[in-house]
N, C-alpha and C. Protein backbone atom coordinates (compact mmCIF):
# COMPACT_ATOMS: atom_id res chain seq x y z
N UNK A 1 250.78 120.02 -5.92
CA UNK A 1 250.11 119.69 -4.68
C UNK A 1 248.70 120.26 -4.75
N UNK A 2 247.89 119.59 -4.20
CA UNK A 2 246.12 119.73 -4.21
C UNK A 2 245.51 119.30 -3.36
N UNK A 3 244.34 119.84 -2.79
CA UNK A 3 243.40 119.32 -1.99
C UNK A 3 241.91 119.55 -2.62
N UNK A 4 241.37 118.62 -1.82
CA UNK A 4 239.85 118.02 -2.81
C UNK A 4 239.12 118.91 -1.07
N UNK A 5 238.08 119.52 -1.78
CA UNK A 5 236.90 119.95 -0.76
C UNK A 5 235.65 119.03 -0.89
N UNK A 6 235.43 118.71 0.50
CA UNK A 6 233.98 118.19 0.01
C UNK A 6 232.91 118.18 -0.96
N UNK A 7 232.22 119.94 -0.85
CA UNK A 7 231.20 120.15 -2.10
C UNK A 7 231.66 120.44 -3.08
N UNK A 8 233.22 120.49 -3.53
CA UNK A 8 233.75 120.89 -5.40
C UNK A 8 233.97 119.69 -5.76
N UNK A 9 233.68 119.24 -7.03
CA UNK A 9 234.04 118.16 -7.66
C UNK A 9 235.31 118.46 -8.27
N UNK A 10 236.23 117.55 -8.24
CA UNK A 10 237.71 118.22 -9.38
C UNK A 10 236.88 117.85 -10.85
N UNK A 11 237.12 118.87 -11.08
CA UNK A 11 236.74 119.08 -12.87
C UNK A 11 237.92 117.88 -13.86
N UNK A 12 237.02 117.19 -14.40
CA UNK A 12 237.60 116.36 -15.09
C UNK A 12 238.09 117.06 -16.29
N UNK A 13 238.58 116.75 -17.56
CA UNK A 13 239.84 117.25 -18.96
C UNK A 13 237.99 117.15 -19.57
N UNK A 14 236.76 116.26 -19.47
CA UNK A 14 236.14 116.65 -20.30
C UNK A 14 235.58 117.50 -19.85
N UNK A 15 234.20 118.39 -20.63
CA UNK A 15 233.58 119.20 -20.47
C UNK A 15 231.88 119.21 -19.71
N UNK A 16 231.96 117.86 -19.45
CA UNK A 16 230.42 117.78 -18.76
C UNK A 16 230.54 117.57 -17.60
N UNK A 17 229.70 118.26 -16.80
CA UNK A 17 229.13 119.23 -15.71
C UNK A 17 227.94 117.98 -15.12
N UNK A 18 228.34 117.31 -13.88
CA UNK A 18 227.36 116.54 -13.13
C UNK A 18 225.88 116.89 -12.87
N UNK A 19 224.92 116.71 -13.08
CA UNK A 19 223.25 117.25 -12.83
C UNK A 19 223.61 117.61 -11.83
N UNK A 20 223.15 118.89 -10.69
CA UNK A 20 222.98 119.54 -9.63
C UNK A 20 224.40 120.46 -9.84
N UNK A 21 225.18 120.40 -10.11
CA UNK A 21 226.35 120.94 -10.27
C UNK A 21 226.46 122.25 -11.63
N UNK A 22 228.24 123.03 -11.31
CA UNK A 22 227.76 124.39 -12.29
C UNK A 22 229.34 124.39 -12.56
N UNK A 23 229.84 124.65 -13.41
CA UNK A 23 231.17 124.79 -13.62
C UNK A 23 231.33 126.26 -13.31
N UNK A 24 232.38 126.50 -12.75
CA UNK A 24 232.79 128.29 -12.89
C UNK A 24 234.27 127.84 -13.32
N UNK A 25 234.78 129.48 -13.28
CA UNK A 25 236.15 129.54 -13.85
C UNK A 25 236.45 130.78 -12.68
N UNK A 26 237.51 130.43 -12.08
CA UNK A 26 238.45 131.55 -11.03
C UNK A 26 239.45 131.36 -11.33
N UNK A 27 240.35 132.96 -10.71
CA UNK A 27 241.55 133.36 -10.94
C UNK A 27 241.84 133.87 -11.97
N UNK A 28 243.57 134.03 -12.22
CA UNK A 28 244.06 134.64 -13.47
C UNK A 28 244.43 133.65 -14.13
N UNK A 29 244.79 132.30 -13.57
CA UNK A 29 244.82 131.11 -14.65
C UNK A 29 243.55 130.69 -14.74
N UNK A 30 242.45 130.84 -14.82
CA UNK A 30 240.91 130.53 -15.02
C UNK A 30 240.87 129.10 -15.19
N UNK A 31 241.23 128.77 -13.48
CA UNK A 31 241.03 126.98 -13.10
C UNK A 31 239.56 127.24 -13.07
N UNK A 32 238.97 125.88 -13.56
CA UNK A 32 238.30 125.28 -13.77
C UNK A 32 237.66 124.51 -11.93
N UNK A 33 236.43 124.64 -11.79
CA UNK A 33 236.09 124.23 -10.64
C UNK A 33 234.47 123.75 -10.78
N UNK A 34 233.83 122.88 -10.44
CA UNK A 34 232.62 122.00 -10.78
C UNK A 34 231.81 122.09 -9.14
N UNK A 35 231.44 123.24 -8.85
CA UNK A 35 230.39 123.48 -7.52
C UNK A 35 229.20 122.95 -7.70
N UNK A 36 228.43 122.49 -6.47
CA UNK A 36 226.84 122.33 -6.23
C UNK A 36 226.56 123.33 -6.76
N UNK A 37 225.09 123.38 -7.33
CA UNK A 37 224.19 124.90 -7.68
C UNK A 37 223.98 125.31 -6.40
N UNK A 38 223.75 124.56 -5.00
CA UNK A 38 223.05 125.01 -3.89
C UNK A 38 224.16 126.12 -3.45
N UNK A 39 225.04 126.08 -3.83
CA UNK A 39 226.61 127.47 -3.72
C UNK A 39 225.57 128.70 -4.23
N UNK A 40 225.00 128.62 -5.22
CA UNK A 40 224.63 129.72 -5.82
C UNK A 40 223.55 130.79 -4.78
N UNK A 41 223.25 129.87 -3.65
CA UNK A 41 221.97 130.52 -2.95
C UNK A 41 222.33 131.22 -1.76
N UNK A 42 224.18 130.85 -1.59
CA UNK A 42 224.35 131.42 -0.40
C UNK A 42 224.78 133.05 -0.44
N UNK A 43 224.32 133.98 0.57
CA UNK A 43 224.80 135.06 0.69
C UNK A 43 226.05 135.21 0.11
N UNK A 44 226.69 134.61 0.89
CA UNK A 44 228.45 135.06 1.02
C UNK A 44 228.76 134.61 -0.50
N UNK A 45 228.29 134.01 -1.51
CA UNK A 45 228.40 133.44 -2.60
C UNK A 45 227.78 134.54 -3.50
N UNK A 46 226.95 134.75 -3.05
CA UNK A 46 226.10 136.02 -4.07
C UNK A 46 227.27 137.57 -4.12
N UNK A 47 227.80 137.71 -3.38
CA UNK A 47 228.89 138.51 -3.36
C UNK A 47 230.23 138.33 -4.51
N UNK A 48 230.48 137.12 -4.83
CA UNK A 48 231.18 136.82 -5.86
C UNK A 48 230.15 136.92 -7.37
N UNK A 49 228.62 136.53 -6.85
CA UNK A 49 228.04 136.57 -8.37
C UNK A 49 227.80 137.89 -8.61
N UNK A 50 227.85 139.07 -7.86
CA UNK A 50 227.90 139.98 -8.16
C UNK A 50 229.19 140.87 -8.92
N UNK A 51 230.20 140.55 -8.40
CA UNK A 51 231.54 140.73 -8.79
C UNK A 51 231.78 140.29 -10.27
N UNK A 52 230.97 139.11 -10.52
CA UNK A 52 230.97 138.88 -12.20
C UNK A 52 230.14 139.53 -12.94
N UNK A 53 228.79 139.77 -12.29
CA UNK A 53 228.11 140.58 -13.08
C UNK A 53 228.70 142.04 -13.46
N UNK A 54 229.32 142.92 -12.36
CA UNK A 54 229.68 143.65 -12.65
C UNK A 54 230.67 143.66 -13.65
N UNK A 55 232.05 142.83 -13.66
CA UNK A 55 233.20 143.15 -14.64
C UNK A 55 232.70 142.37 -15.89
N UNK A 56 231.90 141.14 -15.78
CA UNK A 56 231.37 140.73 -17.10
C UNK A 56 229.73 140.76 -17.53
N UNK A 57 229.30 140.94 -17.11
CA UNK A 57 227.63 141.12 -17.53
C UNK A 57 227.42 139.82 -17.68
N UNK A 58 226.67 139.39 -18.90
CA UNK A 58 226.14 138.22 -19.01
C UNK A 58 227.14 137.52 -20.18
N UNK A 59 228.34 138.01 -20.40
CA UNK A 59 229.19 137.87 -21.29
C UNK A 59 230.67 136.83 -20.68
N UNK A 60 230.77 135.85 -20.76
CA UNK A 60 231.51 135.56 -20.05
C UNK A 60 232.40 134.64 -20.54
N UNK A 61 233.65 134.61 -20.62
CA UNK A 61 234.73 134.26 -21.95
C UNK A 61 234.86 133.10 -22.04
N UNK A 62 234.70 132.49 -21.08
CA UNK A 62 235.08 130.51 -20.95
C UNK A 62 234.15 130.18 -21.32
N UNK A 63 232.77 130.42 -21.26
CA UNK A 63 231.68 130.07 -21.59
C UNK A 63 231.05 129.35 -20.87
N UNK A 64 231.56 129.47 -19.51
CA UNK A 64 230.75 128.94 -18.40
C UNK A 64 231.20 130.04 -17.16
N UNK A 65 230.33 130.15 -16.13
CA UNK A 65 230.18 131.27 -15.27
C UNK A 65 231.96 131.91 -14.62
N UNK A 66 232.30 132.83 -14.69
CA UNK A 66 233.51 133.10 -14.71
C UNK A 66 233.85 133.78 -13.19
N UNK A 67 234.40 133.45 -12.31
CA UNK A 67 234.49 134.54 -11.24
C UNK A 67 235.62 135.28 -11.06
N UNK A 68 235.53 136.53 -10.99
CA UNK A 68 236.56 137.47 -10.91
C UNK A 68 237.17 137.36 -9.76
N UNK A 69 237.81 137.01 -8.63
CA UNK A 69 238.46 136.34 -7.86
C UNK A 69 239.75 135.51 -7.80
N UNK A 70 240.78 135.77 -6.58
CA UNK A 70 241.75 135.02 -6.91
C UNK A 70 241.15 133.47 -6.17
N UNK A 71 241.73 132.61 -6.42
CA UNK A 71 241.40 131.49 -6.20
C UNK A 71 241.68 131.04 -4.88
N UNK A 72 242.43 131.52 -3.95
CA UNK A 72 242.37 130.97 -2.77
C UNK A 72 241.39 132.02 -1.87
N UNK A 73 240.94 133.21 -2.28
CA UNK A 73 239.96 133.74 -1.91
C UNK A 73 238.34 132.82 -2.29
N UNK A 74 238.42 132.29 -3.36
CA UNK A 74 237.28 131.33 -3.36
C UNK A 74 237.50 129.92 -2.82
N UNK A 75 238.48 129.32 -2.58
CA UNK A 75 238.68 128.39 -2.00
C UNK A 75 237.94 128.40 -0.43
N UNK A 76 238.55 129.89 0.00
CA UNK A 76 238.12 130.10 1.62
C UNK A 76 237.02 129.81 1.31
N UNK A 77 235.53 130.89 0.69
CA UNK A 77 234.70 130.78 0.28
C UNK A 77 233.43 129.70 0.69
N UNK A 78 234.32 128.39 -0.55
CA UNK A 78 234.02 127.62 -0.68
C UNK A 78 233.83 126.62 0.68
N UNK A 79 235.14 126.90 1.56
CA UNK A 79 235.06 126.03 2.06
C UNK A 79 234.15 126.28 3.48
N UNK A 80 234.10 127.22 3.74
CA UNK A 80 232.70 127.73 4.90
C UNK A 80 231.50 126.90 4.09
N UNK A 81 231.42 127.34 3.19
CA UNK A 81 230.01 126.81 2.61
C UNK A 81 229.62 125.24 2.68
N UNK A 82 230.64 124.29 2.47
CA UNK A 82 231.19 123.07 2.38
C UNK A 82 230.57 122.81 4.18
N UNK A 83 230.56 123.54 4.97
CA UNK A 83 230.24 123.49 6.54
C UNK A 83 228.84 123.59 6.95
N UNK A 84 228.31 124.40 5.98
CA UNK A 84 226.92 124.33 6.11
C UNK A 84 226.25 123.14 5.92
């Protein structure tokens, strides 16, 4: 069972990333999620990019931006932002 948010794209099986858009990776199963960049500017969002910087630096294992977070904590997240 799944639900689609407005501003996340469901991440397709390939690996390319829509222009304006950023792949991250959340949780402990490191789902795959395809956000606007404009996510990146919000406060409440900068709080998670901090949380990566701290446990990963600029090192980050998927090889695309990783967030240390469980996933329905970024879901909430996400979906305030999705309101703006």
């Amino acid at each position: 069972m799944g639900f689609r948010l407005p501003g996340i794209r469901k991440a397709s099986k390939s690996m390319e990333v829509p222009k304006g858009y950023v792949a991250v990776y959340v949780g402990e199963k490191m789902k795959r999620f395809v956000i606007p960049i404009s996510y990146l500017r919000q406060p409440s969002f900068h709080d998670l990019l901090n949380q990566a910087e701290e446990e990963f630096g600029f090192e980050h294992p998927m090889g695309g931006l990783t967030i240390p977070c469980r996933e329905d904590v970024f879901l909430d997240i996400t979906s305030h932002l999705n309101r703006l």
